[in-house]
Each structure stands twice: as C-alpha cells, then as structure tokens.
C-alpha atoms as a PDB file:
ATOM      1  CA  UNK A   1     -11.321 122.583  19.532  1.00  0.00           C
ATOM      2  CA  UNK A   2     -13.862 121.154  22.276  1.00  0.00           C
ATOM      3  CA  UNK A   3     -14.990 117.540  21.670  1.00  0.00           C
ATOM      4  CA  UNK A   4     -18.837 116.620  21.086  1.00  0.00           C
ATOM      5  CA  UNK A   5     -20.733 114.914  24.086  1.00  0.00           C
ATOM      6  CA  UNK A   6     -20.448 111.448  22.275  1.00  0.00           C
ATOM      7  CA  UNK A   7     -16.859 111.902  22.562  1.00  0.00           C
ATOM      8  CA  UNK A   8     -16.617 112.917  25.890  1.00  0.00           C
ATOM      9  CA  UNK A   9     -18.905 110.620  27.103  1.00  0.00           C
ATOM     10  CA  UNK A  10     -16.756 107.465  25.103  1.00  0.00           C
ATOM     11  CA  UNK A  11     -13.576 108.887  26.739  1.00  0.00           C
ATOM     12  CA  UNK A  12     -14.924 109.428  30.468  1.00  0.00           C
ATOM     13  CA  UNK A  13     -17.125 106.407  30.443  1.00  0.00           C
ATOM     14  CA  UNK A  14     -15.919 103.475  28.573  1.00  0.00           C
ATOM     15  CA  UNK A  15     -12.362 104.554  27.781  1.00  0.00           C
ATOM     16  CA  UNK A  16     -11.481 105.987  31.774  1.00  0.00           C
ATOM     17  CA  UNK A  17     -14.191 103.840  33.519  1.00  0.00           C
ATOM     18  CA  UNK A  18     -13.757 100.846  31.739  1.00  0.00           C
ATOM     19  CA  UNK A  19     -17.425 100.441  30.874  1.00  0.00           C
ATOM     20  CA  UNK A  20     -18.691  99.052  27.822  1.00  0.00           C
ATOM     21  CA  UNK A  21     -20.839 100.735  24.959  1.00  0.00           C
ATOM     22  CA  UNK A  22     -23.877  99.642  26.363  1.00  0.00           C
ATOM     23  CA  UNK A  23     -23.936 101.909  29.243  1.00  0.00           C
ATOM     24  CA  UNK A  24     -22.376 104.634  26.674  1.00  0.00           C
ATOM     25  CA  UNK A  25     -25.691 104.391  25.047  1.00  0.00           C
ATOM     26  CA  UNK A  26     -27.965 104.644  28.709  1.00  0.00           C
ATOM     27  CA  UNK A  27     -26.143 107.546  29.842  1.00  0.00           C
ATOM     28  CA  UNK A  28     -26.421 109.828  26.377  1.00  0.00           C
ATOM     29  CA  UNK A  29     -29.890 108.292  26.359  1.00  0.00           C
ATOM     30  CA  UNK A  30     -31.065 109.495  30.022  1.00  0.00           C
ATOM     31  CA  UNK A  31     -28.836 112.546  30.400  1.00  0.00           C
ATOM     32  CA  UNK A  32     -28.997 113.934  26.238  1.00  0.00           C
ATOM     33  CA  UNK A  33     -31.977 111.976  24.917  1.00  0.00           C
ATOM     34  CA  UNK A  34     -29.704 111.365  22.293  1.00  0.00           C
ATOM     35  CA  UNK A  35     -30.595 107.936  20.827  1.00  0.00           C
ATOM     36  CA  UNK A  36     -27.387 106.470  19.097  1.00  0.00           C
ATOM     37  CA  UNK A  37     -26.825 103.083  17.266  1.00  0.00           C
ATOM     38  CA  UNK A  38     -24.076 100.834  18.957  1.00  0.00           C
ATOM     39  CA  UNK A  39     -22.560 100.929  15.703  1.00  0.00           C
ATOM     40  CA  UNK A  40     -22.221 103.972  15.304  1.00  0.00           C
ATOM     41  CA  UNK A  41     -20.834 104.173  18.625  1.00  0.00           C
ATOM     42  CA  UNK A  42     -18.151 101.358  18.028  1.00  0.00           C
ATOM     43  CA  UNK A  43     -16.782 103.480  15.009  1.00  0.00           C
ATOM     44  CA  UNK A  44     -16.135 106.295  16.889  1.00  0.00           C
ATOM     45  CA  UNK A  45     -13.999 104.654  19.286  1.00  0.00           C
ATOM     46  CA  UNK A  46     -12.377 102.809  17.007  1.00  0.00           C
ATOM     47  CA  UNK A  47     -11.216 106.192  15.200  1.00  0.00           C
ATOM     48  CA  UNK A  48     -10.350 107.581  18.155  1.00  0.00           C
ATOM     49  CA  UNK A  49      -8.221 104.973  19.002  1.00  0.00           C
ATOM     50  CA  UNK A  50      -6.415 105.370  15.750  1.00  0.00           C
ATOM     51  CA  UNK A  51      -5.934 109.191  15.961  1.00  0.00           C
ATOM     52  CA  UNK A  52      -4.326 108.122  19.777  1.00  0.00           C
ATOM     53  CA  UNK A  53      -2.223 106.137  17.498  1.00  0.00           C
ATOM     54  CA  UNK A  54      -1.330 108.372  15.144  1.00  0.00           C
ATOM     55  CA  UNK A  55      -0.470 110.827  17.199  1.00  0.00           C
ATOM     56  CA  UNK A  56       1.850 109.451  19.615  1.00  0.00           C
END
C-alpha cells in the first residue's frame, strides 16, 4: 500500500533529514497547500514510531 504525502514527507524530512515538525509543516504548506496542525503532525510520528516498533 503507498503511504500519504504527510507520511512521506515525516519520513524523508524529519525522520531521514533530521528536521523538526516545523519545517514538516512549510514544506506540505508551500509544495501541497495542505495546512496541518503541529499536533496533528506529532501524532502521526509518534504512531509511526510505534508500528517501527512493533514490527521489528
């Protein structure tokens, strides 16, 4: 199954790049115009992480 461009961009940017959600936010922002809470954007990672987790 292909991942959504908020979980793509989590994984290449902050994840891979070692950025932090801030400039998550900018890029979907500019590139998308997808306007997405920090929140919302800390929760996703934070499942992500735990599905890394669970599967290793």
């Amino acid at each position: 199954m292909e991942k959504d461009l908020i979980t793509q961009a989590l994984q290449a940017i902050h994840l891979q790049n070692g950025k932090d959600l801030q400039e998550v936010t900018q890029y979907l922002n500019m590139k998308y115009r997808i306007d997405i809470d920090p929140l919302v954007l800390q929760e996703r990672l934070k499942k992500m992480i735990l599905e890394e987790k669970a599967v290793a």
